[in-house]
PDB file of N, CA and C in Angstrom:
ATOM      1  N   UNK A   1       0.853  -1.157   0.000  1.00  0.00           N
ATOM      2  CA  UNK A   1       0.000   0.000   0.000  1.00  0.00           C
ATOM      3  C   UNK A   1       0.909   1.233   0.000  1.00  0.00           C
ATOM      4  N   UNK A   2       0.801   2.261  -0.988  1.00  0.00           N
ATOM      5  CA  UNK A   2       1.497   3.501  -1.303  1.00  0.00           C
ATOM      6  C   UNK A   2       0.673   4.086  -0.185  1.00  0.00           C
ATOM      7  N   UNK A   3       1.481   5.324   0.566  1.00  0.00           N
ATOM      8  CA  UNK A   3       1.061   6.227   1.457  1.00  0.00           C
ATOM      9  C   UNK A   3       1.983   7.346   0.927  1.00  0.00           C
ATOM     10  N   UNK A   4       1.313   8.188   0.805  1.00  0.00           N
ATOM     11  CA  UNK A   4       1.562   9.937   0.638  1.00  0.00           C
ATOM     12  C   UNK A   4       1.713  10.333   1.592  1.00  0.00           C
ATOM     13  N   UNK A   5       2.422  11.645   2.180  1.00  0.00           N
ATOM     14  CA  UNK A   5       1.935  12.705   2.999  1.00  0.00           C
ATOM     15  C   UNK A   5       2.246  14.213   2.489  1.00  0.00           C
ATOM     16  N   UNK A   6       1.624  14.907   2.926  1.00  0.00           N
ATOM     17  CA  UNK A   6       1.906  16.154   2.125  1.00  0.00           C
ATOM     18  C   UNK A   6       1.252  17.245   3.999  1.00  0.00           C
ATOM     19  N   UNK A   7       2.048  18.475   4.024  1.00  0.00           N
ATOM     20  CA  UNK A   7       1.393  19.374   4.899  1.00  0.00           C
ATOM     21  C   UNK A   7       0.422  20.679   4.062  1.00  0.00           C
ATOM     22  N   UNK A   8      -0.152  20.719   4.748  1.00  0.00           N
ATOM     23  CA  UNK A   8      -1.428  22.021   4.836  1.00  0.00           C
ATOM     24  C   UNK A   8      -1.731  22.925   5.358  1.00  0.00           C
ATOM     25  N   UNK A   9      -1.035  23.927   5.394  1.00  0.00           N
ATOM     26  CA  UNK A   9      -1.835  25.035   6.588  1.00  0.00           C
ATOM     27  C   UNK A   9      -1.127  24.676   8.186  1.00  0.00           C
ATOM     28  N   UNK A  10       0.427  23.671   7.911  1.00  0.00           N
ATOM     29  CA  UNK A  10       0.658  23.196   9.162  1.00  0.00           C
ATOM     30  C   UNK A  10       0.516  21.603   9.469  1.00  0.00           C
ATOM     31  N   UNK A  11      -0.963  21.462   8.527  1.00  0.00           N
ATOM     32  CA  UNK A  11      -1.198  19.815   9.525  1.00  0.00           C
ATOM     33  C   UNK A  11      -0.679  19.193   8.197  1.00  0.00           C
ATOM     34  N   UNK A  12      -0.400  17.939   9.277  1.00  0.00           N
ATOM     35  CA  UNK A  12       0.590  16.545   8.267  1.00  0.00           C
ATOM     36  C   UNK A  12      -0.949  15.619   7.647  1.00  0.00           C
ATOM     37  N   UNK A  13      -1.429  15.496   6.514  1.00  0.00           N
ATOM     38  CA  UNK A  13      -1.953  14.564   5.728  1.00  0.00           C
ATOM     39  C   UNK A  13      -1.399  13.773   5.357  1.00  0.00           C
ATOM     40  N   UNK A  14      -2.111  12.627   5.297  1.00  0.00           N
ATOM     41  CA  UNK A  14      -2.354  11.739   4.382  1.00  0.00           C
ATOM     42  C   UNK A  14      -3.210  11.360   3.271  1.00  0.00           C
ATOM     43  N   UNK A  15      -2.399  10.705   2.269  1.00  0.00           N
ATOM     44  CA  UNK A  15      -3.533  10.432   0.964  1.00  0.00           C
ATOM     45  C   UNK A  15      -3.336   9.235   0.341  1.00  0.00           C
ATOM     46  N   UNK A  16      -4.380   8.517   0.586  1.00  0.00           N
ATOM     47  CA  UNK A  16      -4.226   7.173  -0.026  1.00  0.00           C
ATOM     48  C   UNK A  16      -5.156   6.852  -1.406  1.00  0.00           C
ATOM     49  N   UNK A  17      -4.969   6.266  -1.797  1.00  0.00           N
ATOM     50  CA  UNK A  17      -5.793   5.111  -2.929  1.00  0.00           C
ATOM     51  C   UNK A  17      -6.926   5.097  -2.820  1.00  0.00           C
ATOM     52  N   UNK A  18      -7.876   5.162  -3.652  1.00  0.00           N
ATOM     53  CA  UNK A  18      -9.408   4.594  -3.271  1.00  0.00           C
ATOM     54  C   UNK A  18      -8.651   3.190  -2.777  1.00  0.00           C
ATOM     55  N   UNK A  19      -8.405   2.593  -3.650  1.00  0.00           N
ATOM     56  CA  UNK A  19      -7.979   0.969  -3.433  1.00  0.00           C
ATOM     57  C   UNK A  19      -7.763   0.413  -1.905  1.00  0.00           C
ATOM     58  N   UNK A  20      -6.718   1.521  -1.469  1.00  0.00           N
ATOM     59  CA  UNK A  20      -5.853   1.459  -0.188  1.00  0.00           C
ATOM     60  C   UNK A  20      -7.016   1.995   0.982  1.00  0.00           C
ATOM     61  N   UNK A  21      -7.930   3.091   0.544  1.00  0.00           N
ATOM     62  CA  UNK A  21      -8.474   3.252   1.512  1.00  0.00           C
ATOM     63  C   UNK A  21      -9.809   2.084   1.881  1.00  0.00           C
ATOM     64  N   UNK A  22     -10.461   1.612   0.785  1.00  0.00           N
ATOM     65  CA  UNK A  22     -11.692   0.778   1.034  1.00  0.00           C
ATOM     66  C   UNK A  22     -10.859  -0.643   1.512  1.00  0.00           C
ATOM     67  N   UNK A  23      -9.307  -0.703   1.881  1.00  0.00           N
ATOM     68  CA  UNK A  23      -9.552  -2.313   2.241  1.00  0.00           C
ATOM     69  C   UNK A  23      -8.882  -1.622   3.734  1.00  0.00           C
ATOM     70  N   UNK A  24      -8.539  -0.099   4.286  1.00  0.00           N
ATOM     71  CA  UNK A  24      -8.122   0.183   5.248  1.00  0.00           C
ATOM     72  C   UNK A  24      -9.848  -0.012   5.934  1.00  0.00           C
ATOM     73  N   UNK A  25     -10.729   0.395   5.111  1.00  0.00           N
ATOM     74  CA  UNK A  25     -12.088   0.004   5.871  1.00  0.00           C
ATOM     75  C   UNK A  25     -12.848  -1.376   6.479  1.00  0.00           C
ATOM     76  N   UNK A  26     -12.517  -2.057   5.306  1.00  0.00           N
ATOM     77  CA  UNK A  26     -12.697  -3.326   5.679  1.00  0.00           C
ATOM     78  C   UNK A  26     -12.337  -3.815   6.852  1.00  0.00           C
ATOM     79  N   UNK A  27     -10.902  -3.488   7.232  1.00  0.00           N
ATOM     80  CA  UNK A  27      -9.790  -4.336   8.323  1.00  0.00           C
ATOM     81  C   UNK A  27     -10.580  -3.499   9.327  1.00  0.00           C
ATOM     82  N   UNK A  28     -11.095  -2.239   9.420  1.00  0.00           N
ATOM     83  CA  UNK A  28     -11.408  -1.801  10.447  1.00  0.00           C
ATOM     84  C   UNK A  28     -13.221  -1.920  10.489  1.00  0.00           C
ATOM     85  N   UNK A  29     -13.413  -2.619  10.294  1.00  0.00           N
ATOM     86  CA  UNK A  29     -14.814  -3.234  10.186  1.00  0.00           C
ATOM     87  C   UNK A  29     -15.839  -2.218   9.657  1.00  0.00           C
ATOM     88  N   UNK A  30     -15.402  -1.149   8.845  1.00  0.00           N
ATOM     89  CA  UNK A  30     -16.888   0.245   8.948  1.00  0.00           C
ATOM     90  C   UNK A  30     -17.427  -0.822   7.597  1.00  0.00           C
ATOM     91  N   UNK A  31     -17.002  -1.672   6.779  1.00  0.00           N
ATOM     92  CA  UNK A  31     -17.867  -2.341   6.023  1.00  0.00           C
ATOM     93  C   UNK A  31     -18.980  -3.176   6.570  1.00  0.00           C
ATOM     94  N   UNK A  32     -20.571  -3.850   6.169  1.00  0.00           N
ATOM     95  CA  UNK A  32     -21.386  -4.353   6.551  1.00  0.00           C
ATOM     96  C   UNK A  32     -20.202  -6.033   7.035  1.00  0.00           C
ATOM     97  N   UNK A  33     -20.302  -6.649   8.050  1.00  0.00           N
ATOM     98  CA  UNK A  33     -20.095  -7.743   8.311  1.00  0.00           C
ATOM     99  C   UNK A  33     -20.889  -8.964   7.903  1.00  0.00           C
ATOM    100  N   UNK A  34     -20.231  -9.903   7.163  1.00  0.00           N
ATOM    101  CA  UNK A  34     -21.001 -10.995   6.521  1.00  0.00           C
ATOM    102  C   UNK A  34     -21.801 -11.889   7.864  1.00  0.00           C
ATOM    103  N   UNK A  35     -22.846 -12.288   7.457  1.00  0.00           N
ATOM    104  CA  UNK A  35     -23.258 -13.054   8.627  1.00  0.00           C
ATOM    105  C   UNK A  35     -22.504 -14.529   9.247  1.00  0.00           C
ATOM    106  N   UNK A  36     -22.843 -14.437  10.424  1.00  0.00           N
ATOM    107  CA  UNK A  36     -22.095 -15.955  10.608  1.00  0.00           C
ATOM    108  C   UNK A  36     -22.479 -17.530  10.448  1.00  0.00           C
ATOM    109  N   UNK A  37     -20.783 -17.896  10.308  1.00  0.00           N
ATOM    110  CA  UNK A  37     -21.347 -19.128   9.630  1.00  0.00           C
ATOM    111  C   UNK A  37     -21.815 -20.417  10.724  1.00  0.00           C
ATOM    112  N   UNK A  38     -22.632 -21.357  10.483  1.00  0.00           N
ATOM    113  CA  UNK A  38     -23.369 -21.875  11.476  1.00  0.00           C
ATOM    114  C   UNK A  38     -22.580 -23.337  11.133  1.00  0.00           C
ATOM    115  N   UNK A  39     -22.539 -24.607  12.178  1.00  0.00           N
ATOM    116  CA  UNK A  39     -21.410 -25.176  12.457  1.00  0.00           C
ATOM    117  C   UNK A  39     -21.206 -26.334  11.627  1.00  0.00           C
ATOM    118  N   UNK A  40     -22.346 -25.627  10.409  1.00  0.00           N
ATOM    119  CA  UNK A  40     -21.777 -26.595   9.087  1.00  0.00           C
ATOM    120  C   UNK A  40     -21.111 -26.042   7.949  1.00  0.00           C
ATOM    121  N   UNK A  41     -20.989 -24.457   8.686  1.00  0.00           N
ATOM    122  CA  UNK A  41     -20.037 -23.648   7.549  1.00  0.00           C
ATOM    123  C   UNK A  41     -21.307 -22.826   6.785  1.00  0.00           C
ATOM    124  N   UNK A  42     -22.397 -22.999   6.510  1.00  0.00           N
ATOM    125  CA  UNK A  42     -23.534 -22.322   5.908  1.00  0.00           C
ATOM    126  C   UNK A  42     -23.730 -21.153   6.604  1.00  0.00           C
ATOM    127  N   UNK A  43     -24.482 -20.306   5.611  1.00  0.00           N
ATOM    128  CA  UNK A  43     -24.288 -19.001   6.241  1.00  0.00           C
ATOM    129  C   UNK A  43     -25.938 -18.654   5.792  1.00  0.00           C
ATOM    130  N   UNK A  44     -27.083 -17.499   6.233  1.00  0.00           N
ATOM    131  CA  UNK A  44     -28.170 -17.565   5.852  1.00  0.00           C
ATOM    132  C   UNK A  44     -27.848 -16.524   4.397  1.00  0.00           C
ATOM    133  N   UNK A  45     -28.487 -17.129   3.271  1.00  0.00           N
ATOM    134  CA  UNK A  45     -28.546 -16.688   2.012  1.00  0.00           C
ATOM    135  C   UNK A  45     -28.452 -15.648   1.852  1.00  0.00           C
ATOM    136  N   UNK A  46     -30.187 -15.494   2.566  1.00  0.00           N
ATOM    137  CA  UNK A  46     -30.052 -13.783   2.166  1.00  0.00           C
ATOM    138  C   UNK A  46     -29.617 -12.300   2.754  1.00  0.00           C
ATOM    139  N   UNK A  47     -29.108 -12.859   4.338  1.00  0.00           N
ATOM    140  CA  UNK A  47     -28.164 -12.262   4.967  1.00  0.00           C
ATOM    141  C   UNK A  47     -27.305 -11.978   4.557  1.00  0.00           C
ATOM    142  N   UNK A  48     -26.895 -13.009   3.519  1.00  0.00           N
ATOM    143  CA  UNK A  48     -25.204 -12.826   2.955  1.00  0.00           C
ATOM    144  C   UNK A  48     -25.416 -11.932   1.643  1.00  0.00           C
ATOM    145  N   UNK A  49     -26.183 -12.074   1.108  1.00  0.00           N
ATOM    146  CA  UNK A  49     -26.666 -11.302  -0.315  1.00  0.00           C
ATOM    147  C   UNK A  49     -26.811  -9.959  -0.119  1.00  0.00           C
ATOM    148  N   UNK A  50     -27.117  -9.884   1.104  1.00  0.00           N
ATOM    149  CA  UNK A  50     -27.552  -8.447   1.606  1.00  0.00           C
ATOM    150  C   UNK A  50     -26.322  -7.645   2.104  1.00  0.00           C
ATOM    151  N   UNK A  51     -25.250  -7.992   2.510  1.00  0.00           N
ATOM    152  CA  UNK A  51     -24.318  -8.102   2.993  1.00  0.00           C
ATOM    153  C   UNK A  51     -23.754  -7.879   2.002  1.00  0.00           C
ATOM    154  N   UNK A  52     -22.794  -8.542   0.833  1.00  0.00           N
ATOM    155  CA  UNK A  52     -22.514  -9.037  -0.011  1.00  0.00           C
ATOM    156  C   UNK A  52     -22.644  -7.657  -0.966  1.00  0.00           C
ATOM    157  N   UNK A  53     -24.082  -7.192  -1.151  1.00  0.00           N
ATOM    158  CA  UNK A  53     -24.251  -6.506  -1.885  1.00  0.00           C
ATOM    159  C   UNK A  53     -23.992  -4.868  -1.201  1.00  0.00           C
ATOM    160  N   UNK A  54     -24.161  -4.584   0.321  1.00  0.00           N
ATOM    161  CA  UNK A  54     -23.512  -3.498   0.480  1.00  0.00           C
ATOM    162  C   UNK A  54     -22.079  -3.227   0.236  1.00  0.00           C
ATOM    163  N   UNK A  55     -21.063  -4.723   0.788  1.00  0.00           N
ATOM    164  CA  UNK A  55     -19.990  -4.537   0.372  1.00  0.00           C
ATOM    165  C   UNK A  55     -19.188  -3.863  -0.762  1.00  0.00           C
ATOM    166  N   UNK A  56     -20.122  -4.363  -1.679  1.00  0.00           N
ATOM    167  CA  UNK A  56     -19.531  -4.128  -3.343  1.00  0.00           C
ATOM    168  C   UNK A  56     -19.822  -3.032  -3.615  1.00  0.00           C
ATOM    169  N   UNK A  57     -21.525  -2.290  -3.206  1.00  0.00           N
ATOM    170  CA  UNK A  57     -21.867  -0.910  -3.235  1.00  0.00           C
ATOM    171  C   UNK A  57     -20.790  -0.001  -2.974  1.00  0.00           C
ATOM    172  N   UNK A  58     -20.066   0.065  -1.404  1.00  0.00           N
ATOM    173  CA  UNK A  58     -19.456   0.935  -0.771  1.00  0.00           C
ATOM    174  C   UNK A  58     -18.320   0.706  -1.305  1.00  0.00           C
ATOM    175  N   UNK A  59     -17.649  -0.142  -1.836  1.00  0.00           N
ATOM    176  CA  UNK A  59     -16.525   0.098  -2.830  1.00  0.00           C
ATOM    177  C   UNK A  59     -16.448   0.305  -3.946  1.00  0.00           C
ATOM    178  N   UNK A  60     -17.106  -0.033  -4.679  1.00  0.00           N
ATOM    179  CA  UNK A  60     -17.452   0.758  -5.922  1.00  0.00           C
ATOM    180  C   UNK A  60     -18.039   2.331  -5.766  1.00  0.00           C
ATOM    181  N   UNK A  61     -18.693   2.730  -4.765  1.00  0.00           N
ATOM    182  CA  UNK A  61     -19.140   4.250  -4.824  1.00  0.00           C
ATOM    183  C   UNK A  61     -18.004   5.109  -4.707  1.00  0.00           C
ATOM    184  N   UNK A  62     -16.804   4.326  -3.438  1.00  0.00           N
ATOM    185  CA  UNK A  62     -15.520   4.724  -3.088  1.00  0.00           C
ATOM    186  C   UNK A  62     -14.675   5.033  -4.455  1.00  0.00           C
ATOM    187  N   UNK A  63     -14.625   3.886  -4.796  1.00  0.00           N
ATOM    188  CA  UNK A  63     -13.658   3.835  -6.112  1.00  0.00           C
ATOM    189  C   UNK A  63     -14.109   4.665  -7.250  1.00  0.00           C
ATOM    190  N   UNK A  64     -15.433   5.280  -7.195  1.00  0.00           N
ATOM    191  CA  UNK A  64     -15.913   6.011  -8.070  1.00  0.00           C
ATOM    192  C   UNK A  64     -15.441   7.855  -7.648  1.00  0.00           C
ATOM    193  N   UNK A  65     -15.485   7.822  -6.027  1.00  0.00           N
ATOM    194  CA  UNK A  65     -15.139   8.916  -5.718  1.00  0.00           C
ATOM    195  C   UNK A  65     -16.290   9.758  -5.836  1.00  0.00           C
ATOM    196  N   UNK A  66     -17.854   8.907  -5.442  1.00  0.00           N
ATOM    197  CA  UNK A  66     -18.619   9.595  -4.639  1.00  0.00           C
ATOM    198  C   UNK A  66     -19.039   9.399  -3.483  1.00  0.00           C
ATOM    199  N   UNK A  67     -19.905  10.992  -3.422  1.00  0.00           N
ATOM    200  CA  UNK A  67     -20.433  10.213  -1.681  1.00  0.00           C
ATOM    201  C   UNK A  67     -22.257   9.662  -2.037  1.00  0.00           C
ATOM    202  N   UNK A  68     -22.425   9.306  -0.613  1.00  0.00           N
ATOM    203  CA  UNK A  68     -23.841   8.382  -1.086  1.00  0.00           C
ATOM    204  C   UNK A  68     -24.846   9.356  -1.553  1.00  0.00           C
ATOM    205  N   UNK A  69     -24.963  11.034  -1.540  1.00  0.00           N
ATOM    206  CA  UNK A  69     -25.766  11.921  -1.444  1.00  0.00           C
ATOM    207  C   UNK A  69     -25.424  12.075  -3.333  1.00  0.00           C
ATOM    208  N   UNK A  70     -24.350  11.864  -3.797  1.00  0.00           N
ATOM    209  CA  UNK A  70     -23.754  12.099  -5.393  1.00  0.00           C
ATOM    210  C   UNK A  70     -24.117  10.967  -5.873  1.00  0.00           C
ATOM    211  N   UNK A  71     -24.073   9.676  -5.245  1.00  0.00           N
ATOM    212  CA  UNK A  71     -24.770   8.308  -5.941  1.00  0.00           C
ATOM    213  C   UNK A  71     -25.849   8.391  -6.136  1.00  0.00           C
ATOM    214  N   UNK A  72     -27.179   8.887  -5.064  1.00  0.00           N
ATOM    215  CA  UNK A  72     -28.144   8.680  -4.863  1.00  0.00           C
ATOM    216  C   UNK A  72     -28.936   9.616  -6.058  1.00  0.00           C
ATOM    217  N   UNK A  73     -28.509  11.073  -6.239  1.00  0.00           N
ATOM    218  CA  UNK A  73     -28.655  11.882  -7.061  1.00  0.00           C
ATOM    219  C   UNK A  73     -28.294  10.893  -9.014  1.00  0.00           C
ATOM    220  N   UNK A  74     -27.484  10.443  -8.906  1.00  0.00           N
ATOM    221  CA  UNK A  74     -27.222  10.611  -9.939  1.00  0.00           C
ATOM    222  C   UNK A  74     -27.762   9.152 -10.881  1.00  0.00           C
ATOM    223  N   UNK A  75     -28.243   7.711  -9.868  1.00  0.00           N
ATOM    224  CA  UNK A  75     -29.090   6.586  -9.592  1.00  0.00           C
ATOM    225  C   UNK A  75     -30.600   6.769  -9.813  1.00  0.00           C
ATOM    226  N   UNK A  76     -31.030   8.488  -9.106  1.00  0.00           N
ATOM    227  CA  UNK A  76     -32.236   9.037  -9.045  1.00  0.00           C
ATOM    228  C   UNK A  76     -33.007   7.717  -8.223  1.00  0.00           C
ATOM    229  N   UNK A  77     -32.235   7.204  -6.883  1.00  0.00           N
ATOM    230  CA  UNK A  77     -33.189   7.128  -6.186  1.00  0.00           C
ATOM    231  C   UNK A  77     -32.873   7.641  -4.845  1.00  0.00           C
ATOM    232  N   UNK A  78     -33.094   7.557  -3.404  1.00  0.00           N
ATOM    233  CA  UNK A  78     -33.540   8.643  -2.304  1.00  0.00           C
ATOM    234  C   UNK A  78     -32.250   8.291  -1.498  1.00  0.00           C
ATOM    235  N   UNK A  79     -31.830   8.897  -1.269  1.00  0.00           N
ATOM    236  CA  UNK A  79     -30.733   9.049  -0.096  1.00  0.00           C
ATOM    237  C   UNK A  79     -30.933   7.838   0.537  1.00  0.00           C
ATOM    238  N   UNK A  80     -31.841   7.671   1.088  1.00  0.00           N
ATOM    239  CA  UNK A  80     -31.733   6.394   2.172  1.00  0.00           C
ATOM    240  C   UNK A  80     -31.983   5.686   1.807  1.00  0.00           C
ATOM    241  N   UNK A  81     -32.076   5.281   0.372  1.00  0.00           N
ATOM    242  CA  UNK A  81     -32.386   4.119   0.215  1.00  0.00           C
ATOM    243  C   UNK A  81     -30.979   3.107  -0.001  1.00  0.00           C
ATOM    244  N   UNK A  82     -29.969   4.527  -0.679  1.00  0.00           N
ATOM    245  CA  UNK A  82     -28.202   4.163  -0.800  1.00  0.00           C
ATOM    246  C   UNK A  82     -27.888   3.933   0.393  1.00  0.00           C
ATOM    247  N   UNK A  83     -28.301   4.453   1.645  1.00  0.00           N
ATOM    248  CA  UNK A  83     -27.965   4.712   3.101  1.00  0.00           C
ATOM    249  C   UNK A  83     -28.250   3.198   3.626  1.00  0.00           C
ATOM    250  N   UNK A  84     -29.807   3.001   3.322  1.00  0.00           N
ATOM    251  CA  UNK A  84     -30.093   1.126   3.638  1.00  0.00           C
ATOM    252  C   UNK A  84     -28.843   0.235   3.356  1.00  0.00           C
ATOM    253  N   UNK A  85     -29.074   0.492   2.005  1.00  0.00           N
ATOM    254  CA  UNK A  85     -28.460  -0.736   1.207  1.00  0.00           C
ATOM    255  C   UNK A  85     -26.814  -1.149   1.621  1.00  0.00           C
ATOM    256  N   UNK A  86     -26.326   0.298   1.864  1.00  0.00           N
ATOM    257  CA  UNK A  86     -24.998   0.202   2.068  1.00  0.00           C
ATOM    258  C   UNK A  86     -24.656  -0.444   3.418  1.00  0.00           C
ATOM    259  N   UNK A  87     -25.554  -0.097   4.834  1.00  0.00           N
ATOM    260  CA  UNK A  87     -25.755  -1.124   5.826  1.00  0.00           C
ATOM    261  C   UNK A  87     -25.785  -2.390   5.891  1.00  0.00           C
ATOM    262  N   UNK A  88     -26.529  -2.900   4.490  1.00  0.00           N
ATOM    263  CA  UNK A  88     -26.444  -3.970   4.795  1.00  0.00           C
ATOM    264  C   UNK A  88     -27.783  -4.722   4.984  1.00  0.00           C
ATOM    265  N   UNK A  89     -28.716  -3.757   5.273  1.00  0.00           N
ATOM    266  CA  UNK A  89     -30.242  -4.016   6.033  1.00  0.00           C
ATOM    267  C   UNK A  89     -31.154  -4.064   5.082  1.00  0.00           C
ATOM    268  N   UNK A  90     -30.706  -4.078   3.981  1.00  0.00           N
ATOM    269  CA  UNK A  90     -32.063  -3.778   2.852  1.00  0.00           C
ATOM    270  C   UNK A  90     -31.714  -4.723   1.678  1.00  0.00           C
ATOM    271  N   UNK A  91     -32.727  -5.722   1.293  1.00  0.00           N
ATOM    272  CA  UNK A  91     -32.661  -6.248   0.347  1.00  0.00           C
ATOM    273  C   UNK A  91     -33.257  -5.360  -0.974  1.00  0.00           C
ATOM    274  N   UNK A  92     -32.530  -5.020  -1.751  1.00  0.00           N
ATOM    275  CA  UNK A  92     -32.490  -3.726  -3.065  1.00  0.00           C
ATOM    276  C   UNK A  92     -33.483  -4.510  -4.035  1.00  0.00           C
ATOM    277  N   UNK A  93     -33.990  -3.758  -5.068  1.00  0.00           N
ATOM    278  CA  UNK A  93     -34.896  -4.375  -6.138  1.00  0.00           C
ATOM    279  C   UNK A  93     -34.275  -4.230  -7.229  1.00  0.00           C
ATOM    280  N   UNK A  94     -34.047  -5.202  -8.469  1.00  0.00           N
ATOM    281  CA  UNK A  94     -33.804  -5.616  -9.297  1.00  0.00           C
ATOM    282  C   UNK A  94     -33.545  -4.125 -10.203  1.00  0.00           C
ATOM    283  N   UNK A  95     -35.080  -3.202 -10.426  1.00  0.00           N
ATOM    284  CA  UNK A  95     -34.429  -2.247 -10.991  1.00  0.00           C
ATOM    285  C   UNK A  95     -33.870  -1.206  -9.952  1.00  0.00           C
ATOM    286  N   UNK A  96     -33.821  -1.083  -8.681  1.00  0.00           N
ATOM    287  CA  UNK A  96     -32.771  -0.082  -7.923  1.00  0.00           C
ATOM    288  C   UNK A  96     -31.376  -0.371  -8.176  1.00  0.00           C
ATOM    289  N   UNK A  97     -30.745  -2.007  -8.270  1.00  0.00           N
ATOM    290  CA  UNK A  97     -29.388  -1.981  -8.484  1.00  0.00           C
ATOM    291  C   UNK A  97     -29.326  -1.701  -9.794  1.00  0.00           C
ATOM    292  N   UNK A  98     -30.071  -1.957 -10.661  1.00  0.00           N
ATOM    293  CA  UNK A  98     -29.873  -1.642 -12.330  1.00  0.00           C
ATOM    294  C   UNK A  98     -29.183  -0.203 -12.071  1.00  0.00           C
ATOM    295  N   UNK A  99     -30.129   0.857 -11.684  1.00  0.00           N
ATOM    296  CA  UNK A  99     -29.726   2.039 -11.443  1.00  0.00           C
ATOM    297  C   UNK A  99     -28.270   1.920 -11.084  1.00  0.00           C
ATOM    298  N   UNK A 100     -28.632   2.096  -9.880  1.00  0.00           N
ATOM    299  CA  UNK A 100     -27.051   2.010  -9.317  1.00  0.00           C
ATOM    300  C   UNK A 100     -25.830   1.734  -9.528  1.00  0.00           C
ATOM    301  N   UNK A 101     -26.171   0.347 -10.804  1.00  0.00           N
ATOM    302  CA  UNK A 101     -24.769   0.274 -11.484  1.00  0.00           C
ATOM    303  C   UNK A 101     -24.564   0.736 -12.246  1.00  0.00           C
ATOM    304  N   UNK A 102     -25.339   1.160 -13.057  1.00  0.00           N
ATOM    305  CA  UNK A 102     -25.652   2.158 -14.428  1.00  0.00           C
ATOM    306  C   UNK A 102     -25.070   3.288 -13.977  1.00  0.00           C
ATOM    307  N   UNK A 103     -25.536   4.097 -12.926  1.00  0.00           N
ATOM    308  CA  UNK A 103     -24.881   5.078 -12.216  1.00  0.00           C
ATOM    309  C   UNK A 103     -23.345   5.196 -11.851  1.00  0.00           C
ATOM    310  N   UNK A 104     -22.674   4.194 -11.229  1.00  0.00           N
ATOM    311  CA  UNK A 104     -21.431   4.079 -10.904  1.00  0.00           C
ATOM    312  C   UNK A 104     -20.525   3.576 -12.328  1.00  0.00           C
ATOM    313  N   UNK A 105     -20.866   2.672 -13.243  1.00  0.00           N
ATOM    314  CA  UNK A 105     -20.375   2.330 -14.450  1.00  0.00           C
ATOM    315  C   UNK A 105     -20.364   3.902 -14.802  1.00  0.00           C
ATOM    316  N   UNK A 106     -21.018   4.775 -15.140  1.00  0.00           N
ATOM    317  CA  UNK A 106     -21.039   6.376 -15.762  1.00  0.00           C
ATOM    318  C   UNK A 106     -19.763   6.619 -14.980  1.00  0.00           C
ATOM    319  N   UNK A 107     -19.917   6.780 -13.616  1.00  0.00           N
ATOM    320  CA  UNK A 107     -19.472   7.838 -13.055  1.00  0.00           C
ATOM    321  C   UNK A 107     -17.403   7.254 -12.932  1.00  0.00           C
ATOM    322  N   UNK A 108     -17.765   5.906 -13.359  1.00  0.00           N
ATOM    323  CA  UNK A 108     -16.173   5.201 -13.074  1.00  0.00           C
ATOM    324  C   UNK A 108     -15.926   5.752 -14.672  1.00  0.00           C
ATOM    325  N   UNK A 109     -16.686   5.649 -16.081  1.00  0.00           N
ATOM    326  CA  UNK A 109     -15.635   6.544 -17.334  1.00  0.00           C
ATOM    327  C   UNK A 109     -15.409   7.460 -17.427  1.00  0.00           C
TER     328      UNK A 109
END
């Protein structure tokens, strides 16, 4: 992992990677946590789907270099509904992720 620093006005920054920063998130758990696995190794489906699918959201929005208020706008659907999904707590509808990837595919060319 490349680390920058550069000063500002005095204070010492840092600047990392989308790359570098969404797996500094991961390790520090602010990503949705996959559910656990039960003592045959199975995990519940759609816990994990749900899960699964915030994961990929919040790194791809990262890697796009928006925030959820610039996704949500530009997806044209409601703040909280990016806000759900990215938790983890919301199983999304078929055409909301259409959006959404349609949205982030734009916003990544």
């Amino acid at each position: 992992m490349t680390i920058q620093t550069l000063n500002i006005d005095g204070k010492k920054l840092v600047v990392l990677t989308a790359e570098a920063f969404a797996e500094l998130m991961e390790k520090a758990g602010v990503l949705p946590s996959l559910p656990p696995a039960d003592q045959h190794g199975a995990r519940d489906a759609l816990a994990f789907a749900d899960a699964a699918i915030a994961r990929k959201l919040i790194s791809r929005r990262i890697k796009a270099g928006l925030t959820q208020k610039d996704l949500a706008k530009r997806a044209g659907v409601r703040l909280e509904t990016v806000c759900r999904l990215e938790g983890g707590k919301h199983t999304p509808s078929r055409e909301t992720i259409t959006r959404i990837d349609a949205a982030l595919t734009k916003a990544k060319a």
